[in-house]
Protein backbone atom coordinates (compact mmCIF):
# COMPACT_ATOMS: atom_id res chain seq x y z
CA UNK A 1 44.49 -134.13 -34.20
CA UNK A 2 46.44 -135.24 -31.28
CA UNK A 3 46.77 -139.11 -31.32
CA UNK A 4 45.05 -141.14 -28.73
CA UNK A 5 48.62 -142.25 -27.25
CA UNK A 6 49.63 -139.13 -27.01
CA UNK A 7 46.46 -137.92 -25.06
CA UNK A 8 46.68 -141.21 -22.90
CA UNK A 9 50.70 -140.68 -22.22
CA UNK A 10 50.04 -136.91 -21.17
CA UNK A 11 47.25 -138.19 -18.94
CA UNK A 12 49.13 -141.04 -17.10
CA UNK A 13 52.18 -137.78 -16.17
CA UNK A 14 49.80 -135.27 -15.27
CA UNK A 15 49.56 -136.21 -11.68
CA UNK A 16 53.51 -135.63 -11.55
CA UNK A 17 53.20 -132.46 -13.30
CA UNK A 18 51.95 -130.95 -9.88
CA UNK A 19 55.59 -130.65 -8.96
CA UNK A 20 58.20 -127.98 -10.39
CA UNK A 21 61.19 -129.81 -11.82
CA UNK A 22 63.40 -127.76 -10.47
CA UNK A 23 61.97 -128.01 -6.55
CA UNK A 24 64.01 -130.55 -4.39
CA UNK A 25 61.61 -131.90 -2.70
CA UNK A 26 60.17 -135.62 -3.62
CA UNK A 27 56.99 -134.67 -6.03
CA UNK A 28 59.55 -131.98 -7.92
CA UNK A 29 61.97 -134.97 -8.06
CA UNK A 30 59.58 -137.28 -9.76
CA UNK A 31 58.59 -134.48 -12.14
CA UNK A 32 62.09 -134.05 -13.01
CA UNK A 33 62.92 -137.91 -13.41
CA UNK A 34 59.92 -137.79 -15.79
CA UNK A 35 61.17 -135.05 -17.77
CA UNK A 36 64.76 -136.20 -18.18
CA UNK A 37 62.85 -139.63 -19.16
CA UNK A 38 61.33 -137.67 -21.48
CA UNK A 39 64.41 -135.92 -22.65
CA UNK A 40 66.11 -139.41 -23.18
CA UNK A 41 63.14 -140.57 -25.21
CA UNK A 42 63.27 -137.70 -27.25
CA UNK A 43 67.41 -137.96 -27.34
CA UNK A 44 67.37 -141.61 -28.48
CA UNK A 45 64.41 -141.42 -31.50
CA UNK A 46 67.02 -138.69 -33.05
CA UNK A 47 70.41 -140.14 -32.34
CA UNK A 48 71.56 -137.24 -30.62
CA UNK A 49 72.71 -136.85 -26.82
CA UNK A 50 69.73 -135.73 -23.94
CA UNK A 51 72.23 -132.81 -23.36
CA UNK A 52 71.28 -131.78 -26.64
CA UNK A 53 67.48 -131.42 -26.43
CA UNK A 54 65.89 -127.95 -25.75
CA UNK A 55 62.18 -128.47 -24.41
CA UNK A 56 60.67 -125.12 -26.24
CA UNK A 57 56.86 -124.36 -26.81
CA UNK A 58 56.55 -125.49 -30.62
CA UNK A 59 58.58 -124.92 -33.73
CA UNK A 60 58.32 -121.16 -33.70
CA UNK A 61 60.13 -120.61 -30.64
CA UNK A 62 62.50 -123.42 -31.91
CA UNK A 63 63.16 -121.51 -34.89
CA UNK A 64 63.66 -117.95 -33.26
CA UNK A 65 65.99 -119.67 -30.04
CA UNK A 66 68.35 -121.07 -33.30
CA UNK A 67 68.35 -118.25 -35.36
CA UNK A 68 67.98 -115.12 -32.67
CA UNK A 69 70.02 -116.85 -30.05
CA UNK A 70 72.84 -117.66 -32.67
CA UNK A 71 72.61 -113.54 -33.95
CA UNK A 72 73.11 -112.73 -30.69
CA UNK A 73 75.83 -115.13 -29.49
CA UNK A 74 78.10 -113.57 -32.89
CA UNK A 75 77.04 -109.71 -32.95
CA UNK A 76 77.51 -108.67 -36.79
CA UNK A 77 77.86 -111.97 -38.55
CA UNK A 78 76.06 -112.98 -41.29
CA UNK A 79 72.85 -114.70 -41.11
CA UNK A 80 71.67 -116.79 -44.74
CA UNK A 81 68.36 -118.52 -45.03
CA UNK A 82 66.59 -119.56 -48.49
CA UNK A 83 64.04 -117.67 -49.92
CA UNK A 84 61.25 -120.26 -49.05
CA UNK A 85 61.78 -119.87 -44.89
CA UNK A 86 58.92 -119.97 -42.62
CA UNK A 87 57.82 -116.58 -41.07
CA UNK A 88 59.54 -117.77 -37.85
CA UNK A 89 62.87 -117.94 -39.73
CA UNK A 90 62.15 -114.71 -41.26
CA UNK A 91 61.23 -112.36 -39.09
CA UNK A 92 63.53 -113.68 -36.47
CA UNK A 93 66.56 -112.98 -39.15
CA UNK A 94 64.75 -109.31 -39.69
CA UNK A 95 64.91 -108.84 -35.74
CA UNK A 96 68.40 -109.70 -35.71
CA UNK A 97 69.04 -107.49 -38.87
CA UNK A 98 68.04 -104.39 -37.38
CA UNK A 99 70.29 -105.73 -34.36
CA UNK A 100 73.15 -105.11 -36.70
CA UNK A 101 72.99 -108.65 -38.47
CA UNK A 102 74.37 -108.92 -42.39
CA UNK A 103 71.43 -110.70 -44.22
CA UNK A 104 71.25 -112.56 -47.09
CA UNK A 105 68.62 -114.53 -48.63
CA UNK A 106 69.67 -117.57 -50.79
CA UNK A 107 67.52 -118.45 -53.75
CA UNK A 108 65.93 -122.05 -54.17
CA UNK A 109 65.56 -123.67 -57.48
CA UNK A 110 62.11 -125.52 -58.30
CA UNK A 111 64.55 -128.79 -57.63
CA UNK A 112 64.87 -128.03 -54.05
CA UNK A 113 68.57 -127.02 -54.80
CA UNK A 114 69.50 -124.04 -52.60
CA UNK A 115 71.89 -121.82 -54.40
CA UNK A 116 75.22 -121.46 -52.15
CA UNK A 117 77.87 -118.81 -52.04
CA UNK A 118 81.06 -120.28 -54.07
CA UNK A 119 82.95 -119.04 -50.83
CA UNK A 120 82.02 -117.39 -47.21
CA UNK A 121 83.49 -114.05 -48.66
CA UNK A 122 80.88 -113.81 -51.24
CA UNK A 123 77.98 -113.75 -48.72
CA UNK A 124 76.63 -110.83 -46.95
CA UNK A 125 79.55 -108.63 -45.18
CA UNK A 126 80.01 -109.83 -41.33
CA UNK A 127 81.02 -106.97 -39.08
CA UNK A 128 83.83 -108.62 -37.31
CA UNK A 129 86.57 -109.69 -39.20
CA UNK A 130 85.66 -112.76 -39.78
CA UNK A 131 84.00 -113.40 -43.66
CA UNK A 132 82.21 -116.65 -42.37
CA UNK A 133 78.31 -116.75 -42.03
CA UNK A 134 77.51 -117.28 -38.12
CA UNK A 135 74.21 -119.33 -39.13
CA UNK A 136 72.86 -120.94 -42.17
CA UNK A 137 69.31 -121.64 -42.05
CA UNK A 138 67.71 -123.87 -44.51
CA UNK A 139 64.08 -126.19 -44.05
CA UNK A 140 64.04 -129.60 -45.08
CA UNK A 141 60.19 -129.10 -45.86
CA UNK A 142 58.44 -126.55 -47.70
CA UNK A 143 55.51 -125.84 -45.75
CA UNK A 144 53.39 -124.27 -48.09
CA UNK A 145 54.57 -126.57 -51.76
CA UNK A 146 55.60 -129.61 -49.87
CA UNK A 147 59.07 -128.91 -51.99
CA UNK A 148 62.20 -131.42 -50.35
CA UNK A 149 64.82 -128.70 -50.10
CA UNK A 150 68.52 -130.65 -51.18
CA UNK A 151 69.92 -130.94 -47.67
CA UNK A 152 73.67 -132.40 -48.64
CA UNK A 153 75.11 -130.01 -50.21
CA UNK A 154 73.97 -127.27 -47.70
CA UNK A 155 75.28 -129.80 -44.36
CA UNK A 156 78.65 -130.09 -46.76
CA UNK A 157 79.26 -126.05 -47.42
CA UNK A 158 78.48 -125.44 -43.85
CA UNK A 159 80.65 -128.30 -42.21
CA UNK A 160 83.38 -127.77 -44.41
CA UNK A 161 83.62 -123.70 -42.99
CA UNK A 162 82.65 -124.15 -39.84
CA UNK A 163 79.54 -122.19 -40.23
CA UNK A 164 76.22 -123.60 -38.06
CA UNK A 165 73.31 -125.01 -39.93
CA UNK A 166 69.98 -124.46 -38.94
CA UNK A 167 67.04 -127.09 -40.19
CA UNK A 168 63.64 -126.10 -39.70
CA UNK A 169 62.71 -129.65 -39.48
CA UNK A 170 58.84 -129.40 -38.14
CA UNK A 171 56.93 -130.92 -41.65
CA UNK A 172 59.48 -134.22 -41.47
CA UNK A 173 59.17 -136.63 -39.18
CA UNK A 174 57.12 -139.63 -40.45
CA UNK A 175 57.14 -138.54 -43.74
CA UNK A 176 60.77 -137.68 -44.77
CA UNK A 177 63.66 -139.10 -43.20
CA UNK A 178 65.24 -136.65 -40.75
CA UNK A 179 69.19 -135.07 -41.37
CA UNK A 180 70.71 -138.33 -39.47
CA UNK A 181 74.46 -137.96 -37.48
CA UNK A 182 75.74 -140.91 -39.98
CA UNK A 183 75.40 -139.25 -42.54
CA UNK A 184 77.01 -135.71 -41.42
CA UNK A 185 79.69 -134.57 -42.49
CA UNK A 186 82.81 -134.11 -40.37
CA UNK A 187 82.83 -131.38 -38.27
CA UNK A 188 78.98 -130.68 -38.55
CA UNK A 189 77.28 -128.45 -36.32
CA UNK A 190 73.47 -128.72 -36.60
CA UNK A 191 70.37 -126.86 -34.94
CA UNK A 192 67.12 -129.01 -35.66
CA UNK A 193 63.45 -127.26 -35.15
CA UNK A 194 60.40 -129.73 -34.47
CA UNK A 195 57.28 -129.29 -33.32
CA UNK A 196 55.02 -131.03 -31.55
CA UNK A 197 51.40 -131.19 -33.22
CA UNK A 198 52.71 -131.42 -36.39
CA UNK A 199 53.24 -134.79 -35.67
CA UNK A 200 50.27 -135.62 -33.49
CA UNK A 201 51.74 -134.03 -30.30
CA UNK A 202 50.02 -130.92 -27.89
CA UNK A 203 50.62 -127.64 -29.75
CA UNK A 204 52.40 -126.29 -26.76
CA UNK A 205 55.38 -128.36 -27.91
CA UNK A 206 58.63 -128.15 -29.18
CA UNK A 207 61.82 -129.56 -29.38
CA UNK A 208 65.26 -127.40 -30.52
CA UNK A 209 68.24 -130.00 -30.91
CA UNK A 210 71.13 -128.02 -29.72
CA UNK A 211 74.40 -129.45 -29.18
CA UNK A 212 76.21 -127.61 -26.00
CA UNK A 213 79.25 -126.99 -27.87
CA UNK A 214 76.70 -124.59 -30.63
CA UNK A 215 76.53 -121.10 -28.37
CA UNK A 216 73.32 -119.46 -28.07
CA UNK A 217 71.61 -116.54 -26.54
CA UNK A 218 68.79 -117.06 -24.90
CA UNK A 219 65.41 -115.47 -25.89
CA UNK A 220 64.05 -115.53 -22.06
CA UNK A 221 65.28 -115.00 -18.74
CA UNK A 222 64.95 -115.45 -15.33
CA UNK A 223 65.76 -119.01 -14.20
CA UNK A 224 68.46 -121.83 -15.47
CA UNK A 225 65.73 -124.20 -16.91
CA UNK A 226 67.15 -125.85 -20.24
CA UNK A 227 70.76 -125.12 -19.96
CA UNK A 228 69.99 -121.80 -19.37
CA UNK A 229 68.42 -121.23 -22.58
CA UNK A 230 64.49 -121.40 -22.18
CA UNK A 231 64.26 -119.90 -18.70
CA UNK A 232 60.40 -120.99 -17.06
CA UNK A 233 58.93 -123.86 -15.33
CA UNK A 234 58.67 -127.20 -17.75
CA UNK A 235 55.69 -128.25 -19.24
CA UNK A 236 55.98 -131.93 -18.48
CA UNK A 237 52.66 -133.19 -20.13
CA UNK A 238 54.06 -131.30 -23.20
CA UNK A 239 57.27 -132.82 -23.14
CA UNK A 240 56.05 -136.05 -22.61
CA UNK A 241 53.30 -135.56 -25.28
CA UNK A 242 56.43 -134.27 -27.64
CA UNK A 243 57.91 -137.64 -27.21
CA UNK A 244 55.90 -140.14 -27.23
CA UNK A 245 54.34 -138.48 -30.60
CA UNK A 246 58.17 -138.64 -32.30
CA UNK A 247 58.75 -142.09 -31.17
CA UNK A 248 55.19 -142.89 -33.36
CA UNK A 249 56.20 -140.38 -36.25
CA UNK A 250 59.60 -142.16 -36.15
CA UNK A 251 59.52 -145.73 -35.13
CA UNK A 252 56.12 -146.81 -35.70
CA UNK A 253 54.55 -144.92 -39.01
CA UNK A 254 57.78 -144.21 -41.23
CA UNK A 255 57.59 -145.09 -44.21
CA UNK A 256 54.63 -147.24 -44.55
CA UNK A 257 52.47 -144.37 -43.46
CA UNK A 258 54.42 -141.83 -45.59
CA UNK A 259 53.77 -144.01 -48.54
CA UNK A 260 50.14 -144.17 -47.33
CA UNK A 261 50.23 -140.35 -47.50
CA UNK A 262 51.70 -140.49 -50.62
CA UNK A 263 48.91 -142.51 -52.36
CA UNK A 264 46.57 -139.99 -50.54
CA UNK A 265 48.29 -136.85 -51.72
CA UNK A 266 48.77 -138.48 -55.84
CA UNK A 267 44.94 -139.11 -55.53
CA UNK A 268 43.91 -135.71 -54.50
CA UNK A 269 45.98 -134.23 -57.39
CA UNK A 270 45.10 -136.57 -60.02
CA UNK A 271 41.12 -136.01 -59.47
CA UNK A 272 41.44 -131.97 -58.85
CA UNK A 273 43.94 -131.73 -61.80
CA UNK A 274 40.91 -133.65 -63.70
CA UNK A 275 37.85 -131.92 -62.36
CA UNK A 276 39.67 -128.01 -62.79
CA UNK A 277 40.33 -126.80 -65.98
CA UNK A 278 43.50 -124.93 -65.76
CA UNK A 279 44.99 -126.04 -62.76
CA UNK A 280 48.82 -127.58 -62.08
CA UNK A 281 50.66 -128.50 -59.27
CA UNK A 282 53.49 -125.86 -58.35
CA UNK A 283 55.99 -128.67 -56.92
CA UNK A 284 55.93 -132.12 -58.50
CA UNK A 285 55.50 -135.56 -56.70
CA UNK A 286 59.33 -136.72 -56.89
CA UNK A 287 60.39 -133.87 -55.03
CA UNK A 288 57.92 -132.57 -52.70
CA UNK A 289 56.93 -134.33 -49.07
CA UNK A 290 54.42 -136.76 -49.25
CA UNK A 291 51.97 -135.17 -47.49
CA UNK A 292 51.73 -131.57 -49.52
CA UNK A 293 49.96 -130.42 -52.22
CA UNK A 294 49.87 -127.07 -53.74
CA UNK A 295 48.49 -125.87 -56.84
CA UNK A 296 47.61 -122.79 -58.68
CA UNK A 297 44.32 -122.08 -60.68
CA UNK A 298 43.73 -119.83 -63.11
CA UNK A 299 40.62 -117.22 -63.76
CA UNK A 300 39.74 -117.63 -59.93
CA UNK A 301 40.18 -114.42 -57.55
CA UNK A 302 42.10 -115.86 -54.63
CA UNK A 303 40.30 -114.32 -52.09
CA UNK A 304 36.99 -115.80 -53.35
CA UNK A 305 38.57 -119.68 -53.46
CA UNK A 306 39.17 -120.35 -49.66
CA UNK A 307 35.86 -118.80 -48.48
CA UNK A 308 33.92 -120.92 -51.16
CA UNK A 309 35.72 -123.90 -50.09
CA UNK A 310 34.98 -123.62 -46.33
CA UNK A 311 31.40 -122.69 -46.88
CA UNK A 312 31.94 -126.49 -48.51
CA UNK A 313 33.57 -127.83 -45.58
CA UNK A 314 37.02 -128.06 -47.17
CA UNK A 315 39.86 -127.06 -45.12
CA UNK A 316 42.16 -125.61 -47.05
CA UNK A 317 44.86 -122.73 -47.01
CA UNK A 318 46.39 -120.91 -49.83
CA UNK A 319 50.05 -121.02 -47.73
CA UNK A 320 51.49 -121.89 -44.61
CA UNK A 321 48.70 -121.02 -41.37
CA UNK A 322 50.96 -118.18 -40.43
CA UNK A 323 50.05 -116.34 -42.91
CA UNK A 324 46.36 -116.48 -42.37
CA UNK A 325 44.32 -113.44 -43.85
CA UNK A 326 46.39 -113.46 -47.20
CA UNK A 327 44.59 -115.42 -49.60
CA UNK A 328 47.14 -114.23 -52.55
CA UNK A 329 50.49 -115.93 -52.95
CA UNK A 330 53.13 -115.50 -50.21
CA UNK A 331 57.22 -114.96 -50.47
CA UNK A 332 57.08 -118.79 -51.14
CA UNK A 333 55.07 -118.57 -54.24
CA UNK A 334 56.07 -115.50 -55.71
CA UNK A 335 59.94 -116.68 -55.36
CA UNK A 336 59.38 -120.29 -57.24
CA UNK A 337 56.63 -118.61 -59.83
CA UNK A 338 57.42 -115.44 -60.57
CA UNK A 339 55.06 -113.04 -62.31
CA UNK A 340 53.08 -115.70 -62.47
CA UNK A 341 52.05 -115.91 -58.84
CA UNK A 342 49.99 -112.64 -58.78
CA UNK A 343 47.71 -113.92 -61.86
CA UNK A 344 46.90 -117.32 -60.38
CA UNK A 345 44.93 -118.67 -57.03
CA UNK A 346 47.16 -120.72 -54.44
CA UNK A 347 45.87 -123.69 -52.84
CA UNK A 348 47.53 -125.43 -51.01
CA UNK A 349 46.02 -129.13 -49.40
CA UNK A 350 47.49 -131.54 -46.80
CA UNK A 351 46.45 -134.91 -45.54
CA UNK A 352 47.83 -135.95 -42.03
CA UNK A 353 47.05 -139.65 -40.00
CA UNK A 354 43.33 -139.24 -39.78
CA UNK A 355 42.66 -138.61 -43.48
CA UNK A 356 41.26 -141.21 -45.75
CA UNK A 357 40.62 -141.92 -49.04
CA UNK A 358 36.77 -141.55 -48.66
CA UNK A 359 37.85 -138.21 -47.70
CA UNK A 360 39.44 -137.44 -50.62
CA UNK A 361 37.18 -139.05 -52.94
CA UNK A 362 34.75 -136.58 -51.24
CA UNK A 363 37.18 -133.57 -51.43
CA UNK A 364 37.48 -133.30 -55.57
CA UNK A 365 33.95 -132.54 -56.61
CA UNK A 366 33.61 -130.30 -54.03
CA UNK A 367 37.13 -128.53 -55.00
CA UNK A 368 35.60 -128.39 -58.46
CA UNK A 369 32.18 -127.22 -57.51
CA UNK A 370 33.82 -124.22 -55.48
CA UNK A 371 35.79 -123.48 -58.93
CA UNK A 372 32.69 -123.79 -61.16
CA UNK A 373 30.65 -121.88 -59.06
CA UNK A 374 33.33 -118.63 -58.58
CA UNK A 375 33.80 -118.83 -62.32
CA UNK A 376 29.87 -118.97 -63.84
CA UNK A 377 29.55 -115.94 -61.82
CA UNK A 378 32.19 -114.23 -63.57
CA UNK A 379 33.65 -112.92 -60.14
């Protein structure tokens, strides 16, 4: 849910948001000094300059702008992204694909290791001459296992070619520590995705850190709103609501409240991997996010598991919300378990700033009654 600050921060703009940023006059000159105050917030919580934050709509925009907009700025260069992207990252490197875009998916071990190309030549053919990869895209976060993908080597391959690296950074903040500039390598050109209600921000929010020396093309048109690349009047409530709620991911929880999480997340697993016969985890706890927890249960028809649970009043998914309507396991699943994914039912549990342990004392017999009850029927 969207944290009280947040709510309280949007409210106290609101009356400014009357005004267009872009107008001259003096209420479209106090919305814009509350947007660029906004941008600078933003700006300063990441370490990065104001000229580099993109105000977008939420993570999936974030993630089409970097990938698309890259495609587009270098027709017929390669585009690689692991095999454990988000659908934005996906079908945004499809799109630009069937633009004329090489391809190439790189595989992930169960580590988090992402399996590179020894040198730019052995990735998928670019079109132009030129054997280097236009974009890399990688997440930091699995969304659907939680799994911490191994970010330095990836930042070093890329820096050390010249090729652009795209983080799909939206499950981090607060729980993981974000890519930071001191540690980058030299020459390092980074795109950074973030959204805003992952984090207890509006939903309409997102943020795409974009340095103006990284070209993109933009995915809308029709006005020269940020830098020209996310044309459209500003939503100031969501930008403000975007950064007040990193400031709190970043400088107030951290890592007390990802170790909080943490506790949350070891409990959940201990008592379902107790109560349900046949059950694992598919990422363990040193390398997964602190918040994430999927498993995998055996002699349960998937599409009978998430139903059951709800009817319980346990929220739960068996992947990322995108891919709502498949019960079964996704490209995530299938690429970390194999054969194994289409015998077993995903499950996949978070707990975020509101959870509790009552409410996960309360979650595990009624996990294990859903199981119980699916199986004595022999469905």
């Amino acid at each position: 849910p969207v944290l009280p600050e947040v709510v309280q921060a949007m409210d106290q703009v609101r009356p400014l948001a009357l005004g267009n940023p872009s107008a001259r006059h003096a209420t479209g000159t106090a919305a814009r000094q509350a947007l660029s105050s906004a941008r600078r917030r933003v700006a300063s919580a990441l370490g990065v300059s104001p000229r580099s934050i993109l105000f977008v709509r939420g993570g999936t925009e974030a993630d089409n702008l970097a990938v698309l907009g890259r495609a587009r700025a270098r027709p017929g260069r390669a585009i690689l992204h692991s095999a454990l992207e988000h659908s934005a990252v996906r079908q945004a490197a499809q799109r630009a694909a069937r633009e004329g875009a090489p391809v190439e998916e790189l595989a992930v071990a169960p580590t988090g290791a992402v399996e590179l190309p020894d040198s730019p030549g052995d990735a998928a053919g670019s079109r132009d001459g030129d054997s280097r990869p236009t974009l890399v895209s990688v997440q930091q976060v699995n969304s659907e296992t939680g799994l911490l993908l191994q970010l330095g080597p990836v930042r070093e391959w890329c820096a050390a070619r010249d090729v652009v690296l795209h983080v799909d950074a939206v499950q981090a903040p607060g729980r993981v520590p974000l890519p930071s500039s001191e540690e980058a390598p030299p020459g390092e050109r980074l795109l950074l995705a973030l959204s805003g209600h992952k984090l207890g921000g509006p939903r309409s929010a997102g943020v795409l850190v974009a340095p103006p020396e990284v070209e993109l093309v933009p995915l809308h048109f029709g006005g020269p709103q940020e830098r020209g690349l996310r044309a459209g009047t500003e939503d100031l409530e969501a930008a403000v609501g975007m950064a007040t709620a990193l400031e709190r991911a970043l400088e107030i929880r951290g890592p007390v409240e990802a170790e909080r999480l943490r506790s949350l997340v070891l409990r959940l697993e201990e008592g379902v991997l107790d109560a349900v016969p046949d059950a694992r985890s598919v990422v363990p706890d040193p390398v997964r996010a602190p918040h994430i927890l999927s498993l995998v249960i055996e002699d349960v028809p998937p599409d009978l598991l998430l139903p059951a649970l709800d009817a319980l009043g346990v929220c739960a998914s068996a992947g990322s919300a995108c891919r709502t309507g498949s019960p079964g396991a996704g490209p995530v699943l299938r690429h970390l378990l194999g054969e194994e994914a289409e015998s077993v039912a995903p499950l996949r549990l978070s707990v975020g700033h509101s959870t509790t342990e009552a409410h996960v004392e309360e979650a595990i017999p009624l996990i294990a009654a859903a199981v119980e009850r699916i199986r004595s029927a022999g469905l």
